[in-house]
C-alpha atoms as a PDB file:
ATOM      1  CA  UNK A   1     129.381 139.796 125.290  1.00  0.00           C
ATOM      2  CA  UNK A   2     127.173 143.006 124.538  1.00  0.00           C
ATOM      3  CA  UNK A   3     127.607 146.638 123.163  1.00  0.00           C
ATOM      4  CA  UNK A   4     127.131 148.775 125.519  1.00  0.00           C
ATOM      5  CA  UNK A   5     127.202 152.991 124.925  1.00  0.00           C
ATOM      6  CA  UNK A   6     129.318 154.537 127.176  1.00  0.00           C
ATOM      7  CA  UNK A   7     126.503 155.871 129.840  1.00  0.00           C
ATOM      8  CA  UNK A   8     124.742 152.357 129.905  1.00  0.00           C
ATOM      9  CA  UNK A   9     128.469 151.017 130.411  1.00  0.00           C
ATOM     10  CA  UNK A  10     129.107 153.570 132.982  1.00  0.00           C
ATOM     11  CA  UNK A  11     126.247 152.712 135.109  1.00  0.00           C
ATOM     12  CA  UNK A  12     126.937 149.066 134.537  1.00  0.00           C
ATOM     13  CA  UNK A  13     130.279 149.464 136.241  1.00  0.00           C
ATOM     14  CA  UNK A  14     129.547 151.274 138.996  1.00  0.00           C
ATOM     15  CA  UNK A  15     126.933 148.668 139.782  1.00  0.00           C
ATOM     16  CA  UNK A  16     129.314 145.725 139.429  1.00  0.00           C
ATOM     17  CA  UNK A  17     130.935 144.350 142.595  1.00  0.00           C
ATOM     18  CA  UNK A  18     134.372 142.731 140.652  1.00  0.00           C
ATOM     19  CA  UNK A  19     135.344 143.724 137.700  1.00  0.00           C
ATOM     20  CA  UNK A  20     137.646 141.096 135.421  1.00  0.00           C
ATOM     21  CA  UNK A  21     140.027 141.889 132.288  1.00  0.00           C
ATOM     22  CA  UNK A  22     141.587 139.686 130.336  1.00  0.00           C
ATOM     23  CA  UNK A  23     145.712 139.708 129.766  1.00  0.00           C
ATOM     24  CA  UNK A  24     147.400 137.643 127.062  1.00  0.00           C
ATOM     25  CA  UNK A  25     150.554 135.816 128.405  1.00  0.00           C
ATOM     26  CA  UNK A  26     151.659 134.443 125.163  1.00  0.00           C
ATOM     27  CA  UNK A  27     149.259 133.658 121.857  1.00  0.00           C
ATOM     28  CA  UNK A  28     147.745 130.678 123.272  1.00  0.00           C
ATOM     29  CA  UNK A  29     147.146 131.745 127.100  1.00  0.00           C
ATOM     30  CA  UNK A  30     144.994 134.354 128.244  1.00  0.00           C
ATOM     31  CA  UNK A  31     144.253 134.701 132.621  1.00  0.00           C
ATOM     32  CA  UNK A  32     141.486 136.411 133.745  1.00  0.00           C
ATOM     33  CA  UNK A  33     142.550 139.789 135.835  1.00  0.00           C
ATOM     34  CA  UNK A  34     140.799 141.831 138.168  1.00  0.00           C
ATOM     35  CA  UNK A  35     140.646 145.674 137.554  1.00  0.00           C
ATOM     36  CA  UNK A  36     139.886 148.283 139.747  1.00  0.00           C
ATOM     37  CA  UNK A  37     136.566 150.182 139.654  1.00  0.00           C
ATOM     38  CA  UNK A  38     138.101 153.464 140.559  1.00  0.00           C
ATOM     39  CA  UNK A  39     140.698 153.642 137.762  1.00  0.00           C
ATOM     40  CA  UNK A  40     138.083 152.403 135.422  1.00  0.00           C
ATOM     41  CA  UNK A  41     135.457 154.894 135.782  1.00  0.00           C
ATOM     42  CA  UNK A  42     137.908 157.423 135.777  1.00  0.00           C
ATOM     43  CA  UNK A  43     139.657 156.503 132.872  1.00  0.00           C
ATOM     44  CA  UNK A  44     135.587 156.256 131.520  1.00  0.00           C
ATOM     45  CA  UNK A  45     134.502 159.619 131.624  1.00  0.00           C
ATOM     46  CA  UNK A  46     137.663 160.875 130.243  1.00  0.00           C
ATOM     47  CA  UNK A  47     136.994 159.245 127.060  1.00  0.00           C
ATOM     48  CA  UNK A  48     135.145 161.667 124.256  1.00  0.00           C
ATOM     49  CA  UNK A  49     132.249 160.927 122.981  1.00  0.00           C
ATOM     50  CA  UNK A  50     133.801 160.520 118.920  1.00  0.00           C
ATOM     51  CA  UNK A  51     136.131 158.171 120.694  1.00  0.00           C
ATOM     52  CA  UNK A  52     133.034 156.134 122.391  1.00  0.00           C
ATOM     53  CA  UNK A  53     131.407 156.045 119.404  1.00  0.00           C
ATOM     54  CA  UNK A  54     132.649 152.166 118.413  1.00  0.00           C
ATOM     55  CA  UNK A  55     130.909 150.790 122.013  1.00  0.00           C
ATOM     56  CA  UNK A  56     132.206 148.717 124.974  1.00  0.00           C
ATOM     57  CA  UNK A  57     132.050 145.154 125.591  1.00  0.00           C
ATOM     58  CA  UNK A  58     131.051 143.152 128.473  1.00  0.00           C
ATOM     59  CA  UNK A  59     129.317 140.551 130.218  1.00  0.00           C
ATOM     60  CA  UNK A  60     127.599 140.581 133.588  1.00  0.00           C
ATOM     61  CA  UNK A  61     126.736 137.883 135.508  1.00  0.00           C
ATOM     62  CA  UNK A  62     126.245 136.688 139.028  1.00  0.00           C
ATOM     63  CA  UNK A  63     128.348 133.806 141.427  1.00  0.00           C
ATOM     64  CA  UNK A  64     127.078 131.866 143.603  1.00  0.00           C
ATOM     65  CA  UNK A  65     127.542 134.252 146.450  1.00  0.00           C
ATOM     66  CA  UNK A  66     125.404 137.037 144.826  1.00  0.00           C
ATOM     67  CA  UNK A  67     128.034 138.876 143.611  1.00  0.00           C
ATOM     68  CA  UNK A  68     127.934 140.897 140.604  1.00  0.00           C
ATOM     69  CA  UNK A  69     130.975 139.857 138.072  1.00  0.00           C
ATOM     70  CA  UNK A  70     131.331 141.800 135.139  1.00  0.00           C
ATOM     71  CA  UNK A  71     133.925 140.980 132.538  1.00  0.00           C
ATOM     72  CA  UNK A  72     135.485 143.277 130.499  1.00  0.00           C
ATOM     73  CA  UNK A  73     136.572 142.802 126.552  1.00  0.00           C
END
């Protein structure tokens, strides 16, 4: 995982083909959930820049269909 700023992270998610969250079930199991790239960007620039200001996490990768994956802490 990286620290992004919120423009780099912004950019990073609108280049992104799937975008994964995590959701805790219980303490001990934790799924992988896919989140929509609409609702995230929106909810993105609505943040304030004082709020930004601790970073967002996230890895990027690729599958093996070319696909960009990025998952979301």
């Amino acid at each position: 995982m990286k620290c992004y700023t919120q423009k780099r992270f912004i950019e990073i998610v609108k280049n992104a083909d799937i975008i994964y969250g995590e959701v805790s079930l219980n303490a001990a199991v934790r799924i992988p959930a896919r989140v929509r790239k609409k609702s995230l960007l929106e909810k993105l620039e609505k943040i304030t820049t004082e709020q930004a200001a601790m970073g967002f996490y996230g890895s990027v990768s690729k599958d093996k269909k070319g696909r960009r994956i990025l998952k979301v802490l």
